[in-house]
C-alpha atoms as a PDB file:
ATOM      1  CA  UNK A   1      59.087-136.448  96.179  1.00  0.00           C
ATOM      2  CA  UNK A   2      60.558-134.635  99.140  1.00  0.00           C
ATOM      3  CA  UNK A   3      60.822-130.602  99.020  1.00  0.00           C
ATOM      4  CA  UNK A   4      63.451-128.476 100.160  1.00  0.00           C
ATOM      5  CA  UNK A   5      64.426-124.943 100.531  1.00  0.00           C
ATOM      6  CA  UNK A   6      67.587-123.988  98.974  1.00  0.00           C
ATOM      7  CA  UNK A   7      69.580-120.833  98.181  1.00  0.00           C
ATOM      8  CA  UNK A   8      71.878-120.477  95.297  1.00  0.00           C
ATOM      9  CA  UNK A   9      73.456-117.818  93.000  1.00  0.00           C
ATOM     10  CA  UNK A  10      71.495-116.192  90.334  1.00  0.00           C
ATOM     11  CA  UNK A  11      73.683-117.646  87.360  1.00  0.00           C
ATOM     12  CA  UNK A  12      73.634-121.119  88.739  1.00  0.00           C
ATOM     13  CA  UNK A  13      69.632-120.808  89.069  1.00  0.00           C
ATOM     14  CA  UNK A  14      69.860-120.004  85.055  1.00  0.00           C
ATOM     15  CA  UNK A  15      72.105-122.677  84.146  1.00  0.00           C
ATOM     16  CA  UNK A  16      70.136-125.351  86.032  1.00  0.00           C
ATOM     17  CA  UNK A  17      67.186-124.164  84.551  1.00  0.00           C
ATOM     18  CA  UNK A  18      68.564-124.687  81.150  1.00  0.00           C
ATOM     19  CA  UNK A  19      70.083-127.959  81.599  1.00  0.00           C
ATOM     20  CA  UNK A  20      66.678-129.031  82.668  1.00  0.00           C
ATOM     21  CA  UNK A  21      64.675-127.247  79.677  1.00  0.00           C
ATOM     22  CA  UNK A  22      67.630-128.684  76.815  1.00  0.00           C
ATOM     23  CA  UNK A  23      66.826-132.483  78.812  1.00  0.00           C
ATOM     24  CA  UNK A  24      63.285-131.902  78.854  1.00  0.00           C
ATOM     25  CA  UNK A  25      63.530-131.450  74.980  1.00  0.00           C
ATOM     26  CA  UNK A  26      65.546-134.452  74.748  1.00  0.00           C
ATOM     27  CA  UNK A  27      64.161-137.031  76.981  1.00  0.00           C
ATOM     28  CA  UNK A  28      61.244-136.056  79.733  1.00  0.00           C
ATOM     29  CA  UNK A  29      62.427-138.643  82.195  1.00  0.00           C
ATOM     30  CA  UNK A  30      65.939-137.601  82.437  1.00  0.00           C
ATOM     31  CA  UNK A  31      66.603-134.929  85.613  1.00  0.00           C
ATOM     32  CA  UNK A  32      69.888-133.514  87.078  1.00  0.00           C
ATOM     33  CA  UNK A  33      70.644-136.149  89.794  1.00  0.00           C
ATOM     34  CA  UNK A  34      73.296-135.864  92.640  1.00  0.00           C
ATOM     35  CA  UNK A  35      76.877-137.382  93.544  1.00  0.00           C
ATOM     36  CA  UNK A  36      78.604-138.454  96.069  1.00  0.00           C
ATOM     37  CA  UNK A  37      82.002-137.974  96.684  1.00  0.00           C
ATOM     38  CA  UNK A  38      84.681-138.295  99.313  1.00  0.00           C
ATOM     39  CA  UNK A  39      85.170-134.458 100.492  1.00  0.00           C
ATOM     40  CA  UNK A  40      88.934-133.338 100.318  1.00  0.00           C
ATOM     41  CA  UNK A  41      88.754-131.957 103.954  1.00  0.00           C
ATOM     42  CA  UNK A  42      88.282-134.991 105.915  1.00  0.00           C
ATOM     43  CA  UNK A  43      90.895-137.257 106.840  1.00  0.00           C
ATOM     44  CA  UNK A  44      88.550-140.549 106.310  1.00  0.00           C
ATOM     45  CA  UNK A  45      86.988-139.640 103.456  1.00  0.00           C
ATOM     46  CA  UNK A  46      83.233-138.885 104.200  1.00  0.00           C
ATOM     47  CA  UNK A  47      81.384-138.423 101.176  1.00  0.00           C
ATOM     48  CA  UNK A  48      79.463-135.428 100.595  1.00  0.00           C
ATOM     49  CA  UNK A  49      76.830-134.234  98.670  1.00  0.00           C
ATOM     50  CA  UNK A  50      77.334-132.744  94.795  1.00  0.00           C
ATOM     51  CA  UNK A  51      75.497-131.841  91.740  1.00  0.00           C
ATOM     52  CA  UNK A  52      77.064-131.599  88.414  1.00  0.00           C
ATOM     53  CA  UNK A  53      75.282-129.393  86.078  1.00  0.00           C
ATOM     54  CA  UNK A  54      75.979-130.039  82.574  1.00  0.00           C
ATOM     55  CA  UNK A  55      74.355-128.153  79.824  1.00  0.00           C
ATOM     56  CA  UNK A  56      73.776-130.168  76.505  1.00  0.00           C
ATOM     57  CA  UNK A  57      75.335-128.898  73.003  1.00  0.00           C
ATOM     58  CA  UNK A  58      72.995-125.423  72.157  1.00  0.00           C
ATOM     59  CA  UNK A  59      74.205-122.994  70.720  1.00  0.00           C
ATOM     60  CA  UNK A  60      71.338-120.441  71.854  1.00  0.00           C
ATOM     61  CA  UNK A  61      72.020-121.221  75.630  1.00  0.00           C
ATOM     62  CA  UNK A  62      75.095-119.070  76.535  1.00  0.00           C
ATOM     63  CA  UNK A  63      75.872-121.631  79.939  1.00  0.00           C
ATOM     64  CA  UNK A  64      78.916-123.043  80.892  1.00  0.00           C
ATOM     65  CA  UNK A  65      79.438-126.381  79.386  1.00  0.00           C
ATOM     66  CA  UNK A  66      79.653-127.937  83.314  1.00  0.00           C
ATOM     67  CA  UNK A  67      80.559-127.126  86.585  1.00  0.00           C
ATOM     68  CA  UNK A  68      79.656-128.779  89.997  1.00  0.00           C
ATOM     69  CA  UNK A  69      77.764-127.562  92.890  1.00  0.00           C
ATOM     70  CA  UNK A  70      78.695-128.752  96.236  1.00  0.00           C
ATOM     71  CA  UNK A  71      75.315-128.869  98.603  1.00  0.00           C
ATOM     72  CA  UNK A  72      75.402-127.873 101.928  1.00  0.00           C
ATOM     73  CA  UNK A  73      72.581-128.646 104.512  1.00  0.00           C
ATOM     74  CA  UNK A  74      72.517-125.844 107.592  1.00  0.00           C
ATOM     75  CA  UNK A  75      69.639-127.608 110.226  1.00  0.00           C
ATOM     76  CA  UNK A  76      67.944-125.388 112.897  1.00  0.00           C
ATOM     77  CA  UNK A  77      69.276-125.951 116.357  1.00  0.00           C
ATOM     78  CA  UNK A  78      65.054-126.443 117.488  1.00  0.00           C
ATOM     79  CA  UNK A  79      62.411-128.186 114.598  1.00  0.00           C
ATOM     80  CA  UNK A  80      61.353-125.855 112.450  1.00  0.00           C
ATOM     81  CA  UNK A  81      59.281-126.171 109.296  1.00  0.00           C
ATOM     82  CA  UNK A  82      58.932-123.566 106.343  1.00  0.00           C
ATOM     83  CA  UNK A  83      55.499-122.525 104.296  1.00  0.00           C
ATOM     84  CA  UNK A  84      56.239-122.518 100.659  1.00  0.00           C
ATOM     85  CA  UNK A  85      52.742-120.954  99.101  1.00  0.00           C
ATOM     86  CA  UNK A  86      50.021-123.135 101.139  1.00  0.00           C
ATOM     87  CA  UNK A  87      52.310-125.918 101.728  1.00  0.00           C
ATOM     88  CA  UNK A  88      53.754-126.527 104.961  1.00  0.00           C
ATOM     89  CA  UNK A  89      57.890-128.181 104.415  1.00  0.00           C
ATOM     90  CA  UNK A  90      58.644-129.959 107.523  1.00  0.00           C
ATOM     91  CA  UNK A  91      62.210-130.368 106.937  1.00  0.00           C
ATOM     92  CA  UNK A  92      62.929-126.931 108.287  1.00  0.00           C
ATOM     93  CA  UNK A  93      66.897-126.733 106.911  1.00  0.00           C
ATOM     94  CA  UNK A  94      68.479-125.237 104.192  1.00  0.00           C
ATOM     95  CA  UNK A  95      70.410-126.207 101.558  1.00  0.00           C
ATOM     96  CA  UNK A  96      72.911-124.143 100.347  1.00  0.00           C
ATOM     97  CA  UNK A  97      74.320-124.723  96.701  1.00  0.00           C
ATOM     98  CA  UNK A  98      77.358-123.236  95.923  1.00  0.00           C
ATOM     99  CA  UNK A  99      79.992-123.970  92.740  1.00  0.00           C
ATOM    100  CA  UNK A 100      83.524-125.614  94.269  1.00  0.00           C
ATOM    101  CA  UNK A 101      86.386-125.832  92.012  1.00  0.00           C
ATOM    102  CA  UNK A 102      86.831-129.788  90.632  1.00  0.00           C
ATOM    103  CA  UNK A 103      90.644-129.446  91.295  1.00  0.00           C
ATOM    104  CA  UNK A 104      89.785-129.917  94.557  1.00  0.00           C
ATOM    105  CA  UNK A 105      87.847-132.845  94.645  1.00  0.00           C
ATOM    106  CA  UNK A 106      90.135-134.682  91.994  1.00  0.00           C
ATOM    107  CA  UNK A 107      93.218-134.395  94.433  1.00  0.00           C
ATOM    108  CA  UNK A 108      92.079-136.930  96.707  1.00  0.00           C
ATOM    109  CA  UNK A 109      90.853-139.542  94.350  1.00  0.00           C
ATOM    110  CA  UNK A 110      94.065-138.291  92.310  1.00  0.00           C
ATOM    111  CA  UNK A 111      95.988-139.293  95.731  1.00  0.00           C
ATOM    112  CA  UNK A 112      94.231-142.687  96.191  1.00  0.00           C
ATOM    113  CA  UNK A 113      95.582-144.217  93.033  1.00  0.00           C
ATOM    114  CA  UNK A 114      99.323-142.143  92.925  1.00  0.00           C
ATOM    115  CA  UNK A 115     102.032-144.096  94.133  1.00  0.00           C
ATOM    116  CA  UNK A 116     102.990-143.815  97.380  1.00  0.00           C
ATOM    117  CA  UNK A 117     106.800-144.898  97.420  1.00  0.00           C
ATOM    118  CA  UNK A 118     108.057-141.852  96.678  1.00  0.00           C
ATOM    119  CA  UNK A 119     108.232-142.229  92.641  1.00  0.00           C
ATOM    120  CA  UNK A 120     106.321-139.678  90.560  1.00  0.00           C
ATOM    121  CA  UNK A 121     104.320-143.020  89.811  1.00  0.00           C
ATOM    122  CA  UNK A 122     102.950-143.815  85.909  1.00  0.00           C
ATOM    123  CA  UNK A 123     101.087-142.112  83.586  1.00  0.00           C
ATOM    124  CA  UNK A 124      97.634-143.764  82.852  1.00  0.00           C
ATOM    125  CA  UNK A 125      94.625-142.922  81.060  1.00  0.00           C
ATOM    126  CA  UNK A 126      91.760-140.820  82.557  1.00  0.00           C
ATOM    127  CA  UNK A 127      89.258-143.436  82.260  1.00  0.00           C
ATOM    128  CA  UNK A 128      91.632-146.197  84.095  1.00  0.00           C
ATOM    129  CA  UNK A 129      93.057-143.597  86.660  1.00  0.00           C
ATOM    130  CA  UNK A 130      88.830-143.154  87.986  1.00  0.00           C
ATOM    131  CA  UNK A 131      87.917-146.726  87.798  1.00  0.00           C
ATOM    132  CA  UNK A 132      90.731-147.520  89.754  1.00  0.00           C
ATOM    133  CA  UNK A 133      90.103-144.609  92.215  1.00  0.00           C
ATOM    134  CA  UNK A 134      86.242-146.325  92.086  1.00  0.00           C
ATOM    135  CA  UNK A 135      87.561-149.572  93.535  1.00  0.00           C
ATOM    136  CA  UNK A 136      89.563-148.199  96.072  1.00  0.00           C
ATOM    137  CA  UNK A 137      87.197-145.191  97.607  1.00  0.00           C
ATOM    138  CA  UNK A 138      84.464-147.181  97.340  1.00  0.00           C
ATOM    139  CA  UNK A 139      82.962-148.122 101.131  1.00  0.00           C
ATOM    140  CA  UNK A 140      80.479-150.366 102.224  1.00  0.00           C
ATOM    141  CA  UNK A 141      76.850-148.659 102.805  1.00  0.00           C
ATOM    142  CA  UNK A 142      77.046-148.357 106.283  1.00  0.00           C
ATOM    143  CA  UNK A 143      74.648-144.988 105.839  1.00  0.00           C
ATOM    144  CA  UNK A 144      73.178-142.977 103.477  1.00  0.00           C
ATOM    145  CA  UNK A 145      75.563-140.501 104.557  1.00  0.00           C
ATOM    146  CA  UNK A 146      79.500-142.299 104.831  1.00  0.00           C
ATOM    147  CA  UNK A 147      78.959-144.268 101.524  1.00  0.00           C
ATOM    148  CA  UNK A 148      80.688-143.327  98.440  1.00  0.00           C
ATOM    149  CA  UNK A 149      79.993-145.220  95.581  1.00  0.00           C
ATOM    150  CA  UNK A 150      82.210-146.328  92.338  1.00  0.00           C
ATOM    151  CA  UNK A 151      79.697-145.359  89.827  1.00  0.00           C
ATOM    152  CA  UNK A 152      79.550-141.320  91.133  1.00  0.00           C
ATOM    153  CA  UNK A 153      83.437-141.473  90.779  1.00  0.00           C
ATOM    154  CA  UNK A 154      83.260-142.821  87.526  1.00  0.00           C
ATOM    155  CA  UNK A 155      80.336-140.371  86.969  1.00  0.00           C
ATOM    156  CA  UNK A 156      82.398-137.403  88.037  1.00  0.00           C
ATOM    157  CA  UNK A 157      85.808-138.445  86.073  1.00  0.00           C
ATOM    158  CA  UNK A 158      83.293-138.223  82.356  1.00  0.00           C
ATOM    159  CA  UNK A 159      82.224-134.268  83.309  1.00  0.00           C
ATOM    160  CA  UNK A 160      83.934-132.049  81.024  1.00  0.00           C
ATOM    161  CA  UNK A 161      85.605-129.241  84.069  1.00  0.00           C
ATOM    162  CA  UNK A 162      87.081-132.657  85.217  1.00  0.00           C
ATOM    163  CA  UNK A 163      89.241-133.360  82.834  1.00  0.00           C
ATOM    164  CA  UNK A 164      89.757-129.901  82.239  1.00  0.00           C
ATOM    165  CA  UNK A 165      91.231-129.810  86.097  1.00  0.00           C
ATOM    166  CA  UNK A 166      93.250-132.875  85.132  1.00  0.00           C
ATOM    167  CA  UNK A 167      95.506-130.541  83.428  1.00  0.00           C
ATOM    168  CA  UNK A 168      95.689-128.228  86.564  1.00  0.00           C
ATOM    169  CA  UNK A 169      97.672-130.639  88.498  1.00  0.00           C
ATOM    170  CA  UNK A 170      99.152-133.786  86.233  1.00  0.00           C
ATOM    171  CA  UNK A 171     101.656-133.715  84.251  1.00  0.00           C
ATOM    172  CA  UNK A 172     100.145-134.931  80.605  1.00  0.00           C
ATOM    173  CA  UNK A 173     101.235-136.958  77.681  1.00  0.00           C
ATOM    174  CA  UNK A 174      99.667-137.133  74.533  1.00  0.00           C
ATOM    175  CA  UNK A 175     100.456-140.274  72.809  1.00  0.00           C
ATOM    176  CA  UNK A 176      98.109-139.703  70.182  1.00  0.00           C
ATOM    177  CA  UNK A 177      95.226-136.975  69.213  1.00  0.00           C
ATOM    178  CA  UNK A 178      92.854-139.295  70.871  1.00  0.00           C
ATOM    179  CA  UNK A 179      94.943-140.987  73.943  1.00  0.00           C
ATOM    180  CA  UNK A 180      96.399-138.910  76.639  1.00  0.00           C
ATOM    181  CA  UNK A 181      97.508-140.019  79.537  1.00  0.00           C
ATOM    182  CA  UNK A 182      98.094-138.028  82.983  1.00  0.00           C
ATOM    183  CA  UNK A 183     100.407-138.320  86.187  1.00  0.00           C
ATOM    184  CA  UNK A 184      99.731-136.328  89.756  1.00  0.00           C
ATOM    185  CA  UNK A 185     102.126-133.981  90.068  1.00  0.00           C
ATOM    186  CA  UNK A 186     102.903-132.429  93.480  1.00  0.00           C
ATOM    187  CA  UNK A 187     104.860-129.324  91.761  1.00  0.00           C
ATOM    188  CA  UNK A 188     101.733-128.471  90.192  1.00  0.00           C
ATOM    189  CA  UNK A 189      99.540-128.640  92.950  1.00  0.00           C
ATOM    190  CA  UNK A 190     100.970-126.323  94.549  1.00  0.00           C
ATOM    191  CA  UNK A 191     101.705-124.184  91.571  1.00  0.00           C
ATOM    192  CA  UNK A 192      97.755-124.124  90.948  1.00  0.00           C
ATOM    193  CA  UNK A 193      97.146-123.659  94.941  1.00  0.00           C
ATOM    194  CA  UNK A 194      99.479-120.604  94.805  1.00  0.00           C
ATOM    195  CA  UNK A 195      97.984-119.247  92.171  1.00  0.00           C
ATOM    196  CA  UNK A 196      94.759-119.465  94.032  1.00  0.00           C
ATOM    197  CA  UNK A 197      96.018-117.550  97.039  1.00  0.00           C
ATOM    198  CA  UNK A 198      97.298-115.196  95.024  1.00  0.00           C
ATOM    199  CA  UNK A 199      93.786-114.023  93.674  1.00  0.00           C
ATOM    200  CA  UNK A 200      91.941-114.780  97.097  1.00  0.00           C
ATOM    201  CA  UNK A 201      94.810-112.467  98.871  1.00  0.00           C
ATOM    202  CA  UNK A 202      94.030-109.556  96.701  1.00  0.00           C
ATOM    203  CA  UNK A 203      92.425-106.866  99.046  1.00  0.00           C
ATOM    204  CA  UNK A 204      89.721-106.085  96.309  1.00  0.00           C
ATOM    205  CA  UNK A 205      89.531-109.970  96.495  1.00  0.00           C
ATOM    206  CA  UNK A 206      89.479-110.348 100.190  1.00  0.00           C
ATOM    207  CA  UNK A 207      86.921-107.689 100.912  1.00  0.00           C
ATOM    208  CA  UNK A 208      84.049-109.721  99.714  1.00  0.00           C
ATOM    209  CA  UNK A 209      84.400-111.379 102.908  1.00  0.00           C
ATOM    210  CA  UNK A 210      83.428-109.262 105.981  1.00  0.00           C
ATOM    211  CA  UNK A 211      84.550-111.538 108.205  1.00  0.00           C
ATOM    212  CA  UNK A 212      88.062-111.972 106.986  1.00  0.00           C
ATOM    213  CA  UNK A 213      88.128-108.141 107.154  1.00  0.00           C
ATOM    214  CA  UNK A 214      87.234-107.902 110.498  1.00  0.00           C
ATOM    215  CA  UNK A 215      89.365-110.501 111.697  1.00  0.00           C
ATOM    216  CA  UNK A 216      92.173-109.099 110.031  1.00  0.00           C
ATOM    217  CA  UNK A 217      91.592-105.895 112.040  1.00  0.00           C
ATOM    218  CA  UNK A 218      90.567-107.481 114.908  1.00  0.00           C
ATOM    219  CA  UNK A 219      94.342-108.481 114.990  1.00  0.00           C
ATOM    220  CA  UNK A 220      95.549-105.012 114.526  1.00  0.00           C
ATOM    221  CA  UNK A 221      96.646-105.632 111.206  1.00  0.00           C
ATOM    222  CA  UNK A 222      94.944-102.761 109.634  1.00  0.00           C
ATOM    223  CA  UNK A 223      96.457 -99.705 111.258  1.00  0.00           C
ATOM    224  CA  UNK A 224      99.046 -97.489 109.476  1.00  0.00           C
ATOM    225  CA  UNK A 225     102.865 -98.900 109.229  1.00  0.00           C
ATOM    226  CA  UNK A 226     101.561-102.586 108.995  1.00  0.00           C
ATOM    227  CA  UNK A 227     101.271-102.736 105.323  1.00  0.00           C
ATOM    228  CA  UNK A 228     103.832-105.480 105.572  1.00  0.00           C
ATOM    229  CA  UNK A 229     102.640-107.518 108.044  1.00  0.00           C
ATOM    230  CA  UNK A 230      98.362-106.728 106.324  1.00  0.00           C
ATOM    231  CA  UNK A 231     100.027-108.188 103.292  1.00  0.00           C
ATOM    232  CA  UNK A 232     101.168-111.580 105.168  1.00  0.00           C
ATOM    233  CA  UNK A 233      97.930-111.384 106.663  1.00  0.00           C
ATOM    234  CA  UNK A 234      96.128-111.416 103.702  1.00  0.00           C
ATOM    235  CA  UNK A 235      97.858-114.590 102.340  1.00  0.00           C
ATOM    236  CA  UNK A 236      97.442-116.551 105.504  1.00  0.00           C
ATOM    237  CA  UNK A 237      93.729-115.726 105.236  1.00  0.00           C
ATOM    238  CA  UNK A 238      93.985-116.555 101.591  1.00  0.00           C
ATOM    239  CA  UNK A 239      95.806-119.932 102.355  1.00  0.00           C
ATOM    240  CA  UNK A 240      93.192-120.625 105.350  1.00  0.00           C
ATOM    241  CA  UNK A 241      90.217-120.099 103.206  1.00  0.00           C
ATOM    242  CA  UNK A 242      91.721-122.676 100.886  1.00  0.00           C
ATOM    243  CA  UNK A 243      92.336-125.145 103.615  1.00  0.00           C
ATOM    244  CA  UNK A 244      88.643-126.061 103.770  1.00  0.00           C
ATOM    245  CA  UNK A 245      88.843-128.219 101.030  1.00  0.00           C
ATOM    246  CA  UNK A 246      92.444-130.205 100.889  1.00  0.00           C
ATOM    247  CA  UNK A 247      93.859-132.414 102.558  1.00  0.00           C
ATOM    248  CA  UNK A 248      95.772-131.784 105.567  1.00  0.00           C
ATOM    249  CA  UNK A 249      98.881-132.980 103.988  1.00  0.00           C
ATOM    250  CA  UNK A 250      98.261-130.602 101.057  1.00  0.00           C
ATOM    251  CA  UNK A 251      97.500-127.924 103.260  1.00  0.00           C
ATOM    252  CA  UNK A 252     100.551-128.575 105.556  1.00  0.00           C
ATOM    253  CA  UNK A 253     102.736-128.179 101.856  1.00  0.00           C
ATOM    254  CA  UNK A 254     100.725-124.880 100.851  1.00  0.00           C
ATOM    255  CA  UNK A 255     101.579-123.418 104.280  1.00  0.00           C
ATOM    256  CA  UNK A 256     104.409-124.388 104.165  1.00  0.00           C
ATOM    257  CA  UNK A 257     105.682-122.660 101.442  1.00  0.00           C
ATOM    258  CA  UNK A 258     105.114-119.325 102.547  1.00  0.00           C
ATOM    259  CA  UNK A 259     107.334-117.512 105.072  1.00  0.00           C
ATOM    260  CA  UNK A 260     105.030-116.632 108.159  1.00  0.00           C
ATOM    261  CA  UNK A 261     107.827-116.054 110.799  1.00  0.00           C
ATOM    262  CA  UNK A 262     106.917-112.496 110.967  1.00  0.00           C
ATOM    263  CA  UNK A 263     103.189-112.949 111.558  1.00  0.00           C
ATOM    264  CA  UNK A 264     103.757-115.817 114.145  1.00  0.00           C
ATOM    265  CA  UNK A 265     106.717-113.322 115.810  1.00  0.00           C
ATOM    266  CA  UNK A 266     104.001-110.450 115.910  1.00  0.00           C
ATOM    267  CA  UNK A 267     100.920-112.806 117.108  1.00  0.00           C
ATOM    268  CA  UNK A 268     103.209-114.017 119.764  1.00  0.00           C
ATOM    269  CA  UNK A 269     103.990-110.577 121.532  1.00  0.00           C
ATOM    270  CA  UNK A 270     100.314-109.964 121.176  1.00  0.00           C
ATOM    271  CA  UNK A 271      99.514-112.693 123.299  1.00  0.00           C
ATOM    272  CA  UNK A 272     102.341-112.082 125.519  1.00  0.00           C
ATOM    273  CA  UNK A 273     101.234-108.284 125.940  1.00  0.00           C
ATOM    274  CA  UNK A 274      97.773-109.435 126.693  1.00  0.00           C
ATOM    275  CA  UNK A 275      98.729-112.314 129.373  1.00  0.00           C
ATOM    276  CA  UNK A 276     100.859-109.482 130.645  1.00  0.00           C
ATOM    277  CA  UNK A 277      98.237-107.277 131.026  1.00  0.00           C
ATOM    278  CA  UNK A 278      95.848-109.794 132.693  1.00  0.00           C
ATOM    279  CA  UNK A 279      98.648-111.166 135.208  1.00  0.00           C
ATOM    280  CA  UNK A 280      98.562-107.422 136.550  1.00  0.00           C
ATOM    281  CA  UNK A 281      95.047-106.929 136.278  1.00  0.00           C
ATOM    282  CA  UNK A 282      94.969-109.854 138.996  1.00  0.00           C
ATOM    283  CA  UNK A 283      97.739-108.609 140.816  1.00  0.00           C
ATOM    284  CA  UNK A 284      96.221-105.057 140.930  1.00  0.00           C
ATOM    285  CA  UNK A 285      92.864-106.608 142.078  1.00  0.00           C
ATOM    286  CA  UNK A 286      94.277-108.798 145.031  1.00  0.00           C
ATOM    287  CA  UNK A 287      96.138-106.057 146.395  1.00  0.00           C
ATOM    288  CA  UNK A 288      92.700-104.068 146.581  1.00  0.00           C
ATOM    289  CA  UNK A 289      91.372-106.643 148.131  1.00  0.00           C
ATOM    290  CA  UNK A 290      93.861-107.259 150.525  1.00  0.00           C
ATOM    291  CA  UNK A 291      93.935-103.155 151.847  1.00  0.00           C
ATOM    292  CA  UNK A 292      90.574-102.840 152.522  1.00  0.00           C
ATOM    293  CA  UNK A 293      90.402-105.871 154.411  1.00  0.00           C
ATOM    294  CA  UNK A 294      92.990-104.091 156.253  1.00  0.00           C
ATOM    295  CA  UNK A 295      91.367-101.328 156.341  1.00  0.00           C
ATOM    296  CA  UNK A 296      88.559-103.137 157.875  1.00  0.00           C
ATOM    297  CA  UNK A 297      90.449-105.196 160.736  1.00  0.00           C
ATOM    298  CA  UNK A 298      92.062-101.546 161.493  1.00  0.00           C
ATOM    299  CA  UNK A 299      89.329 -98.988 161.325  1.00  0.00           C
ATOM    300  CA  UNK A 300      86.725-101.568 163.190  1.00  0.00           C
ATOM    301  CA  UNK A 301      84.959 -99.628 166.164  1.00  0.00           C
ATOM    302  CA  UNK A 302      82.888-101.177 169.141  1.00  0.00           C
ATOM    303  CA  UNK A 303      79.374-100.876 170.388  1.00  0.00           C
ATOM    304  CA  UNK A 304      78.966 -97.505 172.105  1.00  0.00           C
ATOM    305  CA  UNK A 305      79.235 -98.865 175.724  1.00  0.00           C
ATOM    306  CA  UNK A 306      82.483-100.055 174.725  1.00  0.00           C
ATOM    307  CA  UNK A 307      83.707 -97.361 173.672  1.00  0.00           C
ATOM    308  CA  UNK A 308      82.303 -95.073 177.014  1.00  0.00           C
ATOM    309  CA  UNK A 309      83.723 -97.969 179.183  1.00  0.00           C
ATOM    310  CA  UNK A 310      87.520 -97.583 177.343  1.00  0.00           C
ATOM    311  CA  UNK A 311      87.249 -93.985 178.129  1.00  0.00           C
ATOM    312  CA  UNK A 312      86.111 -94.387 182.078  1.00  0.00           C
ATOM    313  CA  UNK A 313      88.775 -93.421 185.042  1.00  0.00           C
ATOM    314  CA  UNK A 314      89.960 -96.693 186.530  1.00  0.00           C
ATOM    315  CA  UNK A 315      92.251 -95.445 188.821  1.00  0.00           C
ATOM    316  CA  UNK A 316      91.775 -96.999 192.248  1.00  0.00           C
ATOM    317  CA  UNK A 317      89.221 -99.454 191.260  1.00  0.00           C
ATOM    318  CA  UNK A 318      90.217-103.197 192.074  1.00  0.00           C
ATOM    319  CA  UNK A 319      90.949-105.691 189.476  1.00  0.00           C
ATOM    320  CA  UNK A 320      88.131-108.045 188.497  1.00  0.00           C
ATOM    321  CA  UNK A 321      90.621-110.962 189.642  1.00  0.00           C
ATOM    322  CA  UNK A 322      91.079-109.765 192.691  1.00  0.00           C
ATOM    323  CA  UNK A 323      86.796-111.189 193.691  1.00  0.00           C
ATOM    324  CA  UNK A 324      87.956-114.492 193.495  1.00  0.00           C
ATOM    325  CA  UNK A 325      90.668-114.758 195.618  1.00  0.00           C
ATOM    326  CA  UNK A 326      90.810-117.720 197.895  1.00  0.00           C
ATOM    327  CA  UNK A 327      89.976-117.055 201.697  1.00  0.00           C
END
């Protein structure tokens, strides 16, 4: 079995552990096994890599029931290996294993089953809505790396914060205590996506990432009597963060539904301002150039005979011409 070197969050580390020691108990050949599923940021639907991590029913094991882990793979721009005790990995990347919210990956599969005639569509059963999504998503295995196969989606639509996120963004029936049967709803979408900026554009929030921060006052945002404009700020970052994992049509609706023409106004004099600025610059820098090339041309002296000779008395001498006269 291949290794690799991974990073992830304390409290994920713990809850993997445990869902391996609770399966260990249960059955030794069962192990936490990966997903793949089409990521909500590209436009074709490349599948990427995702591990659920379910805990099984113990009441001593204070874990989250299930979440998923999205795994991200960040290769060295030369080969590199790593040396893990006195073994020598020579797949020198890194995973990176981070929780994502399931909303986002349901919207997609969500989308590839909703009607798309402009009805709210009908409401259907979890189990039919993912087998249908199965059929449809599913590609041919071209690669290890653009297939996405039926059975993950399946997989994924059984995982208990799945169907939880079903009630995030459908609208819901219950027909009876054991059927219920869910519809996409655009409304809530973006309901649940606003709510999400909301959080992320809360500066205690938004401070967690340094680079946000220093883009924000990188654009001037920061100084005194913009509170206005930092709070706009804030929200675009908030919505932009977001944007990573929807769909550009979802992210064209969440952007849309905030007023920006404020920010854009104030980004747009910045840029005049600075095109301004460099326009002169140039100007300022020709017109240097151009007076001491003047300068030059005007202040240029000759050798020092030529200078004696403009200075000799030349009165009465003939003219040079005057030797080549004809006789």
């Amino acid at each position: 079995m291949a290794t690799h070197i991974g990073i992830l969050p304390l409290d994920i580390m713990q809850t993997l552990s445990a869902t391996l020691e609770q399966k260990d108990r249960v059955n030794a050949s069962t192990g936490l096994s990966f997903i793949r599923l089409p990521h909500p940021r590209t436009a074709q639907g490349i599948s990427s890599l995702f591990l659920p991590s379910e805990t099984l029913a113990d009441a001593s094991i204070s874990c989250p029931p299930s979440k998923i882990l999205e795994i991200q793979a960040v290769s060295p721009p030369d080969p590199r290996s790593w040396f893990l005790g006195q073994e020598v990995v020579a797949d020198g990347k890194l995973l990176i294993i981070t929780p994502i919210d399931p909303t986002f990956l349901l919207i997609p599969i969500l989308q590839a089953v909703h009607s798309n005639d402009g009805t709210a569509g009908n409401y259907r059963p979890a189990d039919d809505i993912f087998e249908d999504a199965s059929l449809k998503l599913q590609k041919p295995d071209e690669s290890d790396n653009a297939s996405v196969l039926g059975n993950d989606i399946i997989r994924f639509g059984s995982i208990g914060c799945v169907k939880d996120a079903l009630r995030h963004i459908c609208d819901i029936k219950e027909i009876t205590p054991t059927i219920v049967v869910y519809r996409l709803s655009q409304p809530k979408v973006l309901e649940y996506l606003r709510r999400k900026v909301s959080r992320l554009s809360a500066p205690d929030a938004l401070e967690v990432s340094k680079t946000t921060i220093r883009g924000l006052a990188r654009d001037g945002l920061m100084e005194d009597g913009k509170e206005t404009l930092l709070q706009v700020g804030r929200i675009r970052a908030a919505c932009d963060l977001l944007s990573h994992y929807l769909p550009s049509d979802v992210r064209a609706l969440l952007i849309g539904s905030y007023d920006f023409t404020e920010l854009d106004a104030y980004f747009k004099s910045m840029n005049d301002e600075v095109a301004a600025a460099a326009v002169e610059a140039k100007g300022k820098i020709k017109d240097k150039s151009t007076t001491g090339d003047d300068k030059k041309r005007k202040g240029a002296k000759g050798s020092q005979g030529v200078e004696k000779l403009k200075k000799a008395n030349v009165n009465g001498m003939a003219k040079l011409s005057s030797f080549f006269k004809k006789v």
